[in-house]
C-alpha atoms as a PDB file:
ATOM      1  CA  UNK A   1      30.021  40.943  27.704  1.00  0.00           C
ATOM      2  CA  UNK A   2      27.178  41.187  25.213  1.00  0.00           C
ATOM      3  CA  UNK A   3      28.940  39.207  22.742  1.00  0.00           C
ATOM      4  CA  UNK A   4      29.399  36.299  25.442  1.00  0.00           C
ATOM      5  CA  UNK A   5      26.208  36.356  26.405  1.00  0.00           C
ATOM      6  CA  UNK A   6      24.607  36.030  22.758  1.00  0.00           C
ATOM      7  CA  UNK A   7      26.906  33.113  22.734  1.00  0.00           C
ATOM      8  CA  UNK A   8      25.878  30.950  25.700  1.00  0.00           C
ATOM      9  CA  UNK A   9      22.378  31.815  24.855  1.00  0.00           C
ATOM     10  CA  UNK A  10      23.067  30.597  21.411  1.00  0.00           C
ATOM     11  CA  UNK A  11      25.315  27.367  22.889  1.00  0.00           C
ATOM     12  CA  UNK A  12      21.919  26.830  25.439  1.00  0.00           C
ATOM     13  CA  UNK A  13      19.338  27.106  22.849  1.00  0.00           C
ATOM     14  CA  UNK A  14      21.078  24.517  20.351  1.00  0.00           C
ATOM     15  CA  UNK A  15      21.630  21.744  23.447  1.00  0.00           C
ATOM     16  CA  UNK A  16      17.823  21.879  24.155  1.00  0.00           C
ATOM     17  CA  UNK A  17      17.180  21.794  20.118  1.00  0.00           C
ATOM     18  CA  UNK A  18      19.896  18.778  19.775  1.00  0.00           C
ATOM     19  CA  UNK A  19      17.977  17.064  23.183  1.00  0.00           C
ATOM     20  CA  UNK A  20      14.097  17.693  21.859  1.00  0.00           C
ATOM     21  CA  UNK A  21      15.431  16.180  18.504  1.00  0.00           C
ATOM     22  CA  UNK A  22      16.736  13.056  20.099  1.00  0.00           C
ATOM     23  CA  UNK A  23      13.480  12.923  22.032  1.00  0.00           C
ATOM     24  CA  UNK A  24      11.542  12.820  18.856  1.00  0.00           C
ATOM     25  CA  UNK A  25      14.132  10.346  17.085  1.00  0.00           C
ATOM     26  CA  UNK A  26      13.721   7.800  20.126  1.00  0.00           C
ATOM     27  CA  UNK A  27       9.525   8.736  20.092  1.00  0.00           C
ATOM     28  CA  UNK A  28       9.127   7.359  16.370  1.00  0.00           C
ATOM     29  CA  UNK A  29      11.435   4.676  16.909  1.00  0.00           C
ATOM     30  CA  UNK A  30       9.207   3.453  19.292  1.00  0.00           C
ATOM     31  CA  UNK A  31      12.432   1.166  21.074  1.00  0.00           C
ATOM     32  CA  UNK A  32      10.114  -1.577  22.322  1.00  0.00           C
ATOM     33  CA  UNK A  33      12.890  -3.855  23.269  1.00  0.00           C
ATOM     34  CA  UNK A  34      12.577  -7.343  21.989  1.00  0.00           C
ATOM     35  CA  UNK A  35      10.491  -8.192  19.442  1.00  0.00           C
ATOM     36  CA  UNK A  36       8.504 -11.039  17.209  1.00  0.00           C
ATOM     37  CA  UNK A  37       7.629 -11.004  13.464  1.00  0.00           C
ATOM     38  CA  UNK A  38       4.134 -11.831  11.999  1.00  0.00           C
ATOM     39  CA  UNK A  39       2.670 -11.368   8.747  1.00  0.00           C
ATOM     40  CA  UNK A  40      -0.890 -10.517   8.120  1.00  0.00           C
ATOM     41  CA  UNK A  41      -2.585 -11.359   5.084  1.00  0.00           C
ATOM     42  CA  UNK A  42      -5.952 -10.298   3.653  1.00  0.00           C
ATOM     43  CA  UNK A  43      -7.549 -11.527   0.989  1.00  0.00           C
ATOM     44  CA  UNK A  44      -9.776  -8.354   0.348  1.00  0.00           C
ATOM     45  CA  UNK A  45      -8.159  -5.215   1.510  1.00  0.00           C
ATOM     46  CA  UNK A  46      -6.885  -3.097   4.249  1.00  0.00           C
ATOM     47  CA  UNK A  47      -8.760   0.424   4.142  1.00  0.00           C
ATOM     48  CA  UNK A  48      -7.450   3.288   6.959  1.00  0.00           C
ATOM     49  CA  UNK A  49      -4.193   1.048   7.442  1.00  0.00           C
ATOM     50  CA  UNK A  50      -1.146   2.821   7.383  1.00  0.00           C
ATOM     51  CA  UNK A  51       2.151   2.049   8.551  1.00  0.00           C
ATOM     52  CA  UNK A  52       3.091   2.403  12.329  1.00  0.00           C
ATOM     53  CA  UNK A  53      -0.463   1.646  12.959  1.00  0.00           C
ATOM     54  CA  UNK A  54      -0.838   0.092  16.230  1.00  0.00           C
ATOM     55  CA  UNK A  55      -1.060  -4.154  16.725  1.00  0.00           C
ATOM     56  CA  UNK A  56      -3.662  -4.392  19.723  1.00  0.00           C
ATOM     57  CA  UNK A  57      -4.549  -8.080  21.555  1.00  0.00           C
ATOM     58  CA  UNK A  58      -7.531  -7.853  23.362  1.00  0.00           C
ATOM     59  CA  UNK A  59      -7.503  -4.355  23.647  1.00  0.00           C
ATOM     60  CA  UNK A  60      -3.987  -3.851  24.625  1.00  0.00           C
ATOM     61  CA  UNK A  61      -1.254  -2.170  22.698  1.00  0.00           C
ATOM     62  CA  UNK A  62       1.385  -5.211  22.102  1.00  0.00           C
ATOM     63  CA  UNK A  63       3.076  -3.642  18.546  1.00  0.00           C
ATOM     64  CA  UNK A  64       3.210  -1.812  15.120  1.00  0.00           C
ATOM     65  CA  UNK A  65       2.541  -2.494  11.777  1.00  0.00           C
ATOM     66  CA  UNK A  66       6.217  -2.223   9.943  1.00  0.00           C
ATOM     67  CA  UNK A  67       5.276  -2.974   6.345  1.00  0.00           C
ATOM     68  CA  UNK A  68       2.416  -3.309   3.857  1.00  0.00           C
ATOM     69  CA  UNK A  69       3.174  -5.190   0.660  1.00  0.00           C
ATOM     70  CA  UNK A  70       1.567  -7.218  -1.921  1.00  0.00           C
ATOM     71  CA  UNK A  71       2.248 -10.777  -2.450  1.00  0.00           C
ATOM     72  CA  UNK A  72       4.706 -11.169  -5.121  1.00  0.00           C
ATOM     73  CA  UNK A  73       2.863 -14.803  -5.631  1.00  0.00           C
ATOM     74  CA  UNK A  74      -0.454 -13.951  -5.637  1.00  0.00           C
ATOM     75  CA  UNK A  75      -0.993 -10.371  -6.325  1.00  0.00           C
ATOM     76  CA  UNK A  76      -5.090 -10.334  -4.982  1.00  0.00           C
ATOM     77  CA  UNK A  77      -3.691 -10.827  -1.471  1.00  0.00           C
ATOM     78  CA  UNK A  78      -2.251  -8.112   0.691  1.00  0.00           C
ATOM     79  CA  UNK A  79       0.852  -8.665   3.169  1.00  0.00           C
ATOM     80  CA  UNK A  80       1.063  -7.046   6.137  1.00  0.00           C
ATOM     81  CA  UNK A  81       4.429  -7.585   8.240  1.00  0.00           C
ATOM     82  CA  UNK A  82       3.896  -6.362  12.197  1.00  0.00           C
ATOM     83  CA  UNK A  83       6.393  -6.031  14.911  1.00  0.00           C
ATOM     84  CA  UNK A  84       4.873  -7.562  18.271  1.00  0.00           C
ATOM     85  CA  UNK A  85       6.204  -7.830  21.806  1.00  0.00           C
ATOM     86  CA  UNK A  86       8.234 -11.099  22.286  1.00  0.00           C
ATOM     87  CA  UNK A  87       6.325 -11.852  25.459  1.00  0.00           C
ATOM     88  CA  UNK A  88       2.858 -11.021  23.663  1.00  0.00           C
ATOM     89  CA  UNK A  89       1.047 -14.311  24.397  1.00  0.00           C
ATOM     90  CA  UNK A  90       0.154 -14.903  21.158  1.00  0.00           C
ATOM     91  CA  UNK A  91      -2.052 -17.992  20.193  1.00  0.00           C
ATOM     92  CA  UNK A  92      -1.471 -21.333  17.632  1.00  0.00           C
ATOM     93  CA  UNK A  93      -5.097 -20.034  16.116  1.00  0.00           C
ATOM     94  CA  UNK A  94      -4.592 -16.728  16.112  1.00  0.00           C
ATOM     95  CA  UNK A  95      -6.854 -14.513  13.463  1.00  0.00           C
ATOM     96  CA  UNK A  96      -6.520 -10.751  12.767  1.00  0.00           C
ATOM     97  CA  UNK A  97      -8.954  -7.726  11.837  1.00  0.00           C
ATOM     98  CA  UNK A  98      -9.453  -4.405  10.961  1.00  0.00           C
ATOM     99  CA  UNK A  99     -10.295  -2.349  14.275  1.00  0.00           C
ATOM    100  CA  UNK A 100     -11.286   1.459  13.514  1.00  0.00           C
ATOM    101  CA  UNK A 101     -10.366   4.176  15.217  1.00  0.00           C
ATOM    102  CA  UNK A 102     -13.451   6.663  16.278  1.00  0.00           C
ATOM    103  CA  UNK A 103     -14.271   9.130  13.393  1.00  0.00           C
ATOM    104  CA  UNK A 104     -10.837   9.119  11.813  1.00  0.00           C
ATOM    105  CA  UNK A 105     -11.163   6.738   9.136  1.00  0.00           C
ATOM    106  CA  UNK A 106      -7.800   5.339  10.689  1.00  0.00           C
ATOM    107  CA  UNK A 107      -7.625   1.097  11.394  1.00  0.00           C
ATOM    108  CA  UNK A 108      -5.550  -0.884  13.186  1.00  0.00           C
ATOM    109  CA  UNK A 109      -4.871  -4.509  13.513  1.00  0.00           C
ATOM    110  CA  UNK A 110      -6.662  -5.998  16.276  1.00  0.00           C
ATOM    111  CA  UNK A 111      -5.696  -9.989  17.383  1.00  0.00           C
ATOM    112  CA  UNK A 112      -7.731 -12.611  18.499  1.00  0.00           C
ATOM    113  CA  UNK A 113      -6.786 -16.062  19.933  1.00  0.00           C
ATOM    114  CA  UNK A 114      -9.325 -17.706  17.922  1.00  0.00           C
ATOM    115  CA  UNK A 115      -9.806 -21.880  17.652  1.00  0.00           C
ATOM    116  CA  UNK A 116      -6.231 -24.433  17.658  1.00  0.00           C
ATOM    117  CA  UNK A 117      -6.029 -25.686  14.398  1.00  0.00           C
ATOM    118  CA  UNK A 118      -6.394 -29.356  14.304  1.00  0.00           C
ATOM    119  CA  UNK A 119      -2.738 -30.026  12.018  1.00  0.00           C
ATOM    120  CA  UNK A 120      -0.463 -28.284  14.340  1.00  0.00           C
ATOM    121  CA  UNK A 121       1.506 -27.627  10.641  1.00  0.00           C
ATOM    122  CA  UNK A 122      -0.936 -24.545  10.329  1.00  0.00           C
ATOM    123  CA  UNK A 123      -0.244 -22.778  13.599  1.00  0.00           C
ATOM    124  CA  UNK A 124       0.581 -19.422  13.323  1.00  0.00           C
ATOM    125  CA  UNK A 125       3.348 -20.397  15.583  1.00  0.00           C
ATOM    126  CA  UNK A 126       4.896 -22.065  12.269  1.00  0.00           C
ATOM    127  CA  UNK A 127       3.923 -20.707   9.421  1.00  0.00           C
ATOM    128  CA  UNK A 128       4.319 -17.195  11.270  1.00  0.00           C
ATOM    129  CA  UNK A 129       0.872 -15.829   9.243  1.00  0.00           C
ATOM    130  CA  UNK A 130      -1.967 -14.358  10.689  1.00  0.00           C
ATOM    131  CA  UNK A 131      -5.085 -15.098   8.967  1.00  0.00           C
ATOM    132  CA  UNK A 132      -6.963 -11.372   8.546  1.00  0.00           C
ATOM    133  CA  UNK A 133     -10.677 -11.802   8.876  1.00  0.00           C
ATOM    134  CA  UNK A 134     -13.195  -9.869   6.669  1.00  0.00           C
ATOM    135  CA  UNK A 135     -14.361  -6.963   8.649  1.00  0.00           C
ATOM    136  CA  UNK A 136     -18.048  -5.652   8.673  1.00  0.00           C
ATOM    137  CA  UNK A 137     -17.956  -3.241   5.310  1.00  0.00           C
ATOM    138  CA  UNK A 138     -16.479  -5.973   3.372  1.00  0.00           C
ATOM    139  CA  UNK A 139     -18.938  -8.654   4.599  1.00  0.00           C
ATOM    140  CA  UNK A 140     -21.654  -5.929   3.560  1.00  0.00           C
ATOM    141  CA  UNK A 141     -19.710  -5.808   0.661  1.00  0.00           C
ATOM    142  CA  UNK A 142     -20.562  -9.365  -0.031  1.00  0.00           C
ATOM    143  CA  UNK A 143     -23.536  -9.228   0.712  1.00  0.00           C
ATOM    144  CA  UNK A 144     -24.992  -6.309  -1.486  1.00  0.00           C
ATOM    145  CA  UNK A 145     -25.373  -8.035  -4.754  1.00  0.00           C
ATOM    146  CA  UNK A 146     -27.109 -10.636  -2.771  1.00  0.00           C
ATOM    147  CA  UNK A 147     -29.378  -8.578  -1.293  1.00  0.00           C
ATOM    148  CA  UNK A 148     -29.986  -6.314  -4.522  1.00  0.00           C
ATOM    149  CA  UNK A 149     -30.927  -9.863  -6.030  1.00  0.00           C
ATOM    150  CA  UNK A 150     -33.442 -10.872  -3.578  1.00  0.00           C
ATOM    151  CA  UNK A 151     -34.940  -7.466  -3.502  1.00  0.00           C
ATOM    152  CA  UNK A 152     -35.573  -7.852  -7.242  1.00  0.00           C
ATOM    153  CA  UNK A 153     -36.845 -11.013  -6.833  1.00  0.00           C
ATOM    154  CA  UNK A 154     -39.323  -9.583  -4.106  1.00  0.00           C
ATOM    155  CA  UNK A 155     -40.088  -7.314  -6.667  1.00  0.00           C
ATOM    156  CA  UNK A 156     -40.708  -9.322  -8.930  1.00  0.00           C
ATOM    157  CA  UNK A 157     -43.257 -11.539  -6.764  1.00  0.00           C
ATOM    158  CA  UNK A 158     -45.216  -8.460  -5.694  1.00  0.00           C
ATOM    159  CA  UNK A 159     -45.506  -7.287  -9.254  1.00  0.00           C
ATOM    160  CA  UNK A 160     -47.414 -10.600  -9.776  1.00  0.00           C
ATOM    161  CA  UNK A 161     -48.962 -10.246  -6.905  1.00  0.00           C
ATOM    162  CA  UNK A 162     -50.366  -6.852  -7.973  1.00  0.00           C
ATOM    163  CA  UNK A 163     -51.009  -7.740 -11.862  1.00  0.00           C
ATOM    164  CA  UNK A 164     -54.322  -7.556 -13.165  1.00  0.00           C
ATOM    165  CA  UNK A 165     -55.911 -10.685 -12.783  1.00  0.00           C
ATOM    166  CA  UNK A 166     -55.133 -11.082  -9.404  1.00  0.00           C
ATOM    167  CA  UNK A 167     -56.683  -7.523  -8.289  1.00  0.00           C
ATOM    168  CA  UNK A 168     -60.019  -8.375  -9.770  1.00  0.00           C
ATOM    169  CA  UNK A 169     -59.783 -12.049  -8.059  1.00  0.00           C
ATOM    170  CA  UNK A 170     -59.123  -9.588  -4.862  1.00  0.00           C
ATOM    171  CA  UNK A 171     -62.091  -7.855  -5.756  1.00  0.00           C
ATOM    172  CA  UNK A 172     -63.915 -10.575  -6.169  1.00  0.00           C
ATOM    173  CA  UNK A 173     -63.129 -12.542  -2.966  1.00  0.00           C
ATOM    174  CA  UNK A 174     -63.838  -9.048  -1.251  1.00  0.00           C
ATOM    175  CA  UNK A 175     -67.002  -9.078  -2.975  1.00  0.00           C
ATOM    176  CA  UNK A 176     -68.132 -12.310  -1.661  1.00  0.00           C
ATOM    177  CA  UNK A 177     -66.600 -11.460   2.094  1.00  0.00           C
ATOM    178  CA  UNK A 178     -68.963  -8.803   2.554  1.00  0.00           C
ATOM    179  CA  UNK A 179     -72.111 -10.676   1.104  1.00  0.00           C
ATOM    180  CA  UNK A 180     -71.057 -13.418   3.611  1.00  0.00           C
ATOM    181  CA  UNK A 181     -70.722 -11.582   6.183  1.00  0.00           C
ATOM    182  CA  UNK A 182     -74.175  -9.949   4.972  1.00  0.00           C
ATOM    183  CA  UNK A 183     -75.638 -13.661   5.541  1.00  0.00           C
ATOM    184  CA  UNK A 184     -73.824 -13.856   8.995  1.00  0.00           C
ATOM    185  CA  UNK A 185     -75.370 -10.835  10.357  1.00  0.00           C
ATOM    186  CA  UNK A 186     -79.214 -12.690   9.286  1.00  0.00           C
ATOM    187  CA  UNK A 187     -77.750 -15.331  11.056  1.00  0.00           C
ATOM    188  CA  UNK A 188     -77.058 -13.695  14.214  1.00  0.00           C
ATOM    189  CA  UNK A 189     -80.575 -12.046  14.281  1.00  0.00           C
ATOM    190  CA  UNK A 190     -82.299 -15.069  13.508  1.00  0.00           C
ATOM    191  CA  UNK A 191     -80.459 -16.847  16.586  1.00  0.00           C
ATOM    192  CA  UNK A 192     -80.952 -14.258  18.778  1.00  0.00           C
ATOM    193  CA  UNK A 193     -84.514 -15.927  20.153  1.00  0.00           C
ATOM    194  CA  UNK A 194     -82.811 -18.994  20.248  1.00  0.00           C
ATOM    195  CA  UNK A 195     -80.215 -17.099  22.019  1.00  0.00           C
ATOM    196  CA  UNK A 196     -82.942 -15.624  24.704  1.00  0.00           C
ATOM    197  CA  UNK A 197     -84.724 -19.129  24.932  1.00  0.00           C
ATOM    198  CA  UNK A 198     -81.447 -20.203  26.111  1.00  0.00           C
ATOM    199  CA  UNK A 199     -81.965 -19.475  30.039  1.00  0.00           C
ATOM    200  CA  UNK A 200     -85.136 -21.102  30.051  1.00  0.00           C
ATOM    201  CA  UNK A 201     -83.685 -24.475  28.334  1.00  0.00           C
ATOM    202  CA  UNK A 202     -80.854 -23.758  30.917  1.00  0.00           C
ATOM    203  CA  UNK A 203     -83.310 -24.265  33.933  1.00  0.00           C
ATOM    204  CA  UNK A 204     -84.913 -26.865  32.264  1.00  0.00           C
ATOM    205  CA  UNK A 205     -81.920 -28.903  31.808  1.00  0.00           C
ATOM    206  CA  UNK A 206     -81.214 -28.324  35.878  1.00  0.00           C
ATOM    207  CA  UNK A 207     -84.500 -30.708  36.280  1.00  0.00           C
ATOM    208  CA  UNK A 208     -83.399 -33.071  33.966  1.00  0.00           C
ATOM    209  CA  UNK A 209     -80.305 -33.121  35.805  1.00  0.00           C
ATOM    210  CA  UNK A 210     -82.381 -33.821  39.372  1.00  0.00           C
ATOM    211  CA  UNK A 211     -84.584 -36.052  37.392  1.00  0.00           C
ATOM    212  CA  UNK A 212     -81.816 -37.932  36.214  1.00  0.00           C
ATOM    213  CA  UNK A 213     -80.015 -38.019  39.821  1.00  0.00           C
ATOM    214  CA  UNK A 214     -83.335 -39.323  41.160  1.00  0.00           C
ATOM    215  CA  UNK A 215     -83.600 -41.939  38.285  1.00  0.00           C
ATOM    216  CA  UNK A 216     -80.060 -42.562  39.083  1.00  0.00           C
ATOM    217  CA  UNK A 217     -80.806 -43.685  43.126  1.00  0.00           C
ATOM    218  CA  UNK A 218     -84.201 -45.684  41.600  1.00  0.00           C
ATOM    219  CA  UNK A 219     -81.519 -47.680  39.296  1.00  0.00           C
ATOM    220  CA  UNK A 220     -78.857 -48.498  42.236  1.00  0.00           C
ATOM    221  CA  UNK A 221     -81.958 -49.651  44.640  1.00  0.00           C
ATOM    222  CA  UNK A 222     -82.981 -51.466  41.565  1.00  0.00           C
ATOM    223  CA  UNK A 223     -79.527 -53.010  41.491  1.00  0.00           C
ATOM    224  CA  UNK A 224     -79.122 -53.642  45.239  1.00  0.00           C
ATOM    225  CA  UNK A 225     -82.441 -55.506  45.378  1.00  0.00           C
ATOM    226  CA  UNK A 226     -81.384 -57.558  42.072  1.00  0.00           C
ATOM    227  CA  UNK A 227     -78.381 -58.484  43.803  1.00  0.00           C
ATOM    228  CA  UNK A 228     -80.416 -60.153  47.059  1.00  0.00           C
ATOM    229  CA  UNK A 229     -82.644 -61.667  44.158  1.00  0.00           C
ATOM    230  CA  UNK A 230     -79.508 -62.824  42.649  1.00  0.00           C
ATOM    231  CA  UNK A 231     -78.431 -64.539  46.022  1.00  0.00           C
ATOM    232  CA  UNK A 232     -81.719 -65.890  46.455  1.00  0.00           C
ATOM    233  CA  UNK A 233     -82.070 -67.645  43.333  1.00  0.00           C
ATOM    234  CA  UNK A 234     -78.583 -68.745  43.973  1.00  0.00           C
ATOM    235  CA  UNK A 235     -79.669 -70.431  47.785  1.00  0.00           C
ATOM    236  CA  UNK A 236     -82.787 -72.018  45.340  1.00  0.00           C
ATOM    237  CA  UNK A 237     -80.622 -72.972  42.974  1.00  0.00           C
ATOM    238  CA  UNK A 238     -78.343 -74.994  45.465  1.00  0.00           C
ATOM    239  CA  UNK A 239     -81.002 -76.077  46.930  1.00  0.00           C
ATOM    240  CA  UNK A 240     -82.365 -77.397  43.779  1.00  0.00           C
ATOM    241  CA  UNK A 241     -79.388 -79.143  43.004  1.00  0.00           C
ATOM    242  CA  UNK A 242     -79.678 -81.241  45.954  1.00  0.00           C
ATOM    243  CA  UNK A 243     -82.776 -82.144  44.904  1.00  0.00           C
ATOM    244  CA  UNK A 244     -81.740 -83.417  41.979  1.00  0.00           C
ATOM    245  CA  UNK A 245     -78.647 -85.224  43.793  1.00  0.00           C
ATOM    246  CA  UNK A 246     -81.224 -86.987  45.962  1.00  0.00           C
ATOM    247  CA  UNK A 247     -83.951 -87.766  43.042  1.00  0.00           C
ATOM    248  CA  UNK A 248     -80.872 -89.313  41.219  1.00  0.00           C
ATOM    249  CA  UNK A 249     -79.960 -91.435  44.551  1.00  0.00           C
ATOM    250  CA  UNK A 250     -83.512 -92.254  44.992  1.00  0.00           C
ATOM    251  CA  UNK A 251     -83.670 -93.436  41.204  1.00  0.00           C
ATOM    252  CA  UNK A 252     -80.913 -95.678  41.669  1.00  0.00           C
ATOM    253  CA  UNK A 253     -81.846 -97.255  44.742  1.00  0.00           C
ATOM    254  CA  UNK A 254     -85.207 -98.024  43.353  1.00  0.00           C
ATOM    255  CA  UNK A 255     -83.202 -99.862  40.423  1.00  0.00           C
ATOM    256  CA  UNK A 256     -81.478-101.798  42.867  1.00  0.00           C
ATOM    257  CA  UNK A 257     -84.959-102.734  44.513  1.00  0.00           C
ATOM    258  CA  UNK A 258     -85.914-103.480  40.922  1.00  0.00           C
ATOM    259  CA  UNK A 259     -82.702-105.876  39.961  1.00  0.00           C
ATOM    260  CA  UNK A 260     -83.432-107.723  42.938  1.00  0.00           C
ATOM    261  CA  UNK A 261     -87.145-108.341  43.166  1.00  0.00           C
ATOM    262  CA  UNK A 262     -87.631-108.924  39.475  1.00  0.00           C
ATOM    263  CA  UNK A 263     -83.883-109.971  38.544  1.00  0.00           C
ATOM    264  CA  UNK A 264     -81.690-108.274  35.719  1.00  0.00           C
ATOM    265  CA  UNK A 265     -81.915-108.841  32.565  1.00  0.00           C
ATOM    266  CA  UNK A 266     -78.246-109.431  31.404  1.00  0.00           C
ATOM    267  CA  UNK A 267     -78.027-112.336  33.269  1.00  0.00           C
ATOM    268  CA  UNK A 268     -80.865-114.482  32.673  1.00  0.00           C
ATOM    269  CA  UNK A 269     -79.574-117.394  35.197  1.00  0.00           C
ATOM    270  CA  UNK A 270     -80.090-114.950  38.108  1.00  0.00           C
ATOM    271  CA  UNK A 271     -83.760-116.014  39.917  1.00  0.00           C
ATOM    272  CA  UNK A 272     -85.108-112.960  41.496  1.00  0.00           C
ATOM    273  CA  UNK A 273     -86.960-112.982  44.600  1.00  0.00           C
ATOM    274  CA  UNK A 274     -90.426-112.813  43.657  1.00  0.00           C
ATOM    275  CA  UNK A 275     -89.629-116.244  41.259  1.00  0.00           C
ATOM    276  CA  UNK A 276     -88.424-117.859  44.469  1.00  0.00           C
ATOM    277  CA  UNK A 277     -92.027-116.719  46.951  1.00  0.00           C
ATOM    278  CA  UNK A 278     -93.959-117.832  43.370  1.00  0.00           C
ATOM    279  CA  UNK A 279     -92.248-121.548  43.896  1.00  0.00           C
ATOM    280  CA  UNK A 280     -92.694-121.033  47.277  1.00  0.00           C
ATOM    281  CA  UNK A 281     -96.874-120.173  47.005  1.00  0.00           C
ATOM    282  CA  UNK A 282     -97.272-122.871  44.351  1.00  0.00           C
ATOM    283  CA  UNK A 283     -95.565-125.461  46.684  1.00  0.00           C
ATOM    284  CA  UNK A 284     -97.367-124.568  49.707  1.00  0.00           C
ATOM    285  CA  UNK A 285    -100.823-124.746  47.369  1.00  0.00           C
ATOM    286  CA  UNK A 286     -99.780-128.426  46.600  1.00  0.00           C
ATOM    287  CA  UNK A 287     -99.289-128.850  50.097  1.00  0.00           C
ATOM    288  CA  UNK A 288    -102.371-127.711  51.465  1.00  0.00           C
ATOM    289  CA  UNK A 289    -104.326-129.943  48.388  1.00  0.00           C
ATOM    290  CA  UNK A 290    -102.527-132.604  49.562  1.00  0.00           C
ATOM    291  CA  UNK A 291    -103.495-132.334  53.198  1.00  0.00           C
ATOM    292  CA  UNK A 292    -107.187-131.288  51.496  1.00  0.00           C
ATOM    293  CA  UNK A 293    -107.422-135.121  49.437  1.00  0.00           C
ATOM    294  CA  UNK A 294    -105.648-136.693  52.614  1.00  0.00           C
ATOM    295  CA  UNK A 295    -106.467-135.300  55.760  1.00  0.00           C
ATOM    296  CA  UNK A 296    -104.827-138.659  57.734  1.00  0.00           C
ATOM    297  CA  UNK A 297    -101.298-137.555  56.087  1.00  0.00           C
ATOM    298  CA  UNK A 298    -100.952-135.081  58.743  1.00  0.00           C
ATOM    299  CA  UNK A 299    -101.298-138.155  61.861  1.00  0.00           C
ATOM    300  CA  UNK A 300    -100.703-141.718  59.554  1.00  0.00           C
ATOM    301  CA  UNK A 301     -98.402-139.918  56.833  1.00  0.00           C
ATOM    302  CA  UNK A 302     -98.909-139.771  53.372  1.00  0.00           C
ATOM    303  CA  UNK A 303    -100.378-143.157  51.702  1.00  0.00           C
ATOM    304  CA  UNK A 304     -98.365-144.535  49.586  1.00  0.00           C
ATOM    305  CA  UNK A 305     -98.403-144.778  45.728  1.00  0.00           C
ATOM    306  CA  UNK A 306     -99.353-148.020  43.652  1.00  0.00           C
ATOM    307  CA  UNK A 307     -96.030-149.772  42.945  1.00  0.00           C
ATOM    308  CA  UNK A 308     -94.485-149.178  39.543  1.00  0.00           C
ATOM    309  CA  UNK A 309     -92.922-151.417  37.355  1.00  0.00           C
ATOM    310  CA  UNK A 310     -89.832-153.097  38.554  1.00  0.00           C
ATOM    311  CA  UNK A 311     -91.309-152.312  42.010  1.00  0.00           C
ATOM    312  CA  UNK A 312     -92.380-155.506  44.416  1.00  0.00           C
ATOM    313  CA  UNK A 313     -95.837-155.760  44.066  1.00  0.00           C
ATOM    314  CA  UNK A 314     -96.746-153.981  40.810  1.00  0.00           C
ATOM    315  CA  UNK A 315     -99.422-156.043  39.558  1.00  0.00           C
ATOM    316  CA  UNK A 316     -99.283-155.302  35.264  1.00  0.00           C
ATOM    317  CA  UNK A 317    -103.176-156.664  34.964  1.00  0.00           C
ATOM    318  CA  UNK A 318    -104.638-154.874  37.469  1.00  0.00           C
ATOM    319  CA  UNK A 319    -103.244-151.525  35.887  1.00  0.00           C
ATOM    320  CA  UNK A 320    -105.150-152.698  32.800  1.00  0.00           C
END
């Protein structure tokens, strides 16, 4: 009975060894059904990457890294082939980089969808490579010499800064910032009456201010009673005008009075008036002499003349 039972405990205990190995066989396998192939490569280096590390996009688990390689064409980059779920959704501009794992030293590859690339010939989709991205240690990497030169350069510049010369022009300029602000302190205390006068010049100014208000309302009175002026002189100045229209009427009617008592001169055939009473005077002169020498004219008529020659009865001499 012993011997049997030996046995079956024996038989059990090499089932559950047989089953925990097949568990661990089908653990590191990792069956993740089906799959796509990618290769990463890097152009600096993959520290903490190891193989079975984990592929994560966006955060999420999608596969394992199956093989890391150098490129048999050019040896400075790195090849990294990973195994990815065949319903991962990855992008045509996908990049890659180094994720780190806590405190372990340990990476992983961690995916991003990055920027489409403008020749659809250079989607990851075709060429099946996934760009890897210089991570943080390497870009510090980079940097160092850089900044080791510019520190040396600042250096360099404070060095000159601080030579010899350029303390004692320090020294100097110090020298003359305290005597000038010496002066500026005898400057303050010599304004300070001005300074206390101030108030005083303060009031004063309020009266010029009234003053000047009050000269102000004396200058717009000044300006309203200008303007009435102005309007006045503007009446008189009309009012002259007419004047003048009526002086220049007047003139001209006396020059009509003129042409026609005394005649014009551009036309010399004209008589005037006072040409025609002149005949007229003279005419009734010789009248009234006439009537004077024959006062019997005016009943009897005017006595005939002595006969002339070829007249009847001119008597040649008697006349002599």
């Amino acid at each position: 009975m012993e011997n049997k039972a030996h046995a079956l405990a024996t038989g059990l205990f090499v089932l559950l060894l047989g089953a925990a190995l097949v568990l661990v066989i089908v653990w590191f396998r990792d069956d993740r059904g089906a799959t796509q192939s990618f290769t990463v490569v890097s152009r600096s280096g993959v520290p903490g990457l190891n193989v079975k590390a984990p592929v994560k996009l966006r955060g999420v688990q999608i596969g394992k890294v199956g093989k890391i390689r150098f490129d048999p064409e050019q040896p400075r980059q790195i090849l990294v082939d990973i195994d990815v779920d065949a319903e991962a959704p990855i992008a045509p501009g996908t990049q890659a980089k180094l994720g780190y794992q806590g405190i372990t030293g340990l990476s992983f590859i961690d995916l991003d969808d990055g920027k489409d690339p403008v020749d659809p010939k250079l989607s990851v989709l075709e060429t099946r490579r996934i760009p890897l991205a210089p991570g943080f240690l390497d870009q510090l990497q980079d940097a160092g010499p850089k900044l080791a030169a510019s520190a040396l350069a600042t250096m360099d510049r404070i060095q000159k800064v601080l030579s010899d010369s350029n303390q004692q022009q320090l020294s100097e300029t110090l020298a003359q910032l305290h005597e000038a602000s010496a002066g500026l302190n005898e400057l303050v205390r010599e304004l300070k009456p001005t300074a206390q006068a101030l108030p005083s010049l303060v009031k004063n100014t309020d009266g010029l201010v009234v003053a000047g208000r009050q000269t102000l309302g004396n200058v717009d009175t000044l300006a309203r009673q200008g303007g009435a002026l102005v309007d006045e002189y503007k009446g008189k100045a009309a009012a002259i005008d007419e004047l003048g229209d009526a002086a220049a009427q007047l003139q001209r009617t006396l020059r009509r009075l003129e042409t026609s008592l005394v005649g014009s001169t551009d036309k010399p055939r004209q008589r005037a008036v006072l040409d025609d009473l002149s005949q007229a005077a003279r005419a009734l002169e010789r009248a009234a002499q006439r009537i004077g020498d024959q006062p019997q004219s005016l009943i009897l008529g005017p006595t005939p003349g002595e006969p002339g020659p070829g007249e009847s009865g001119f008597d040649a001499g008697a006349k002599k």
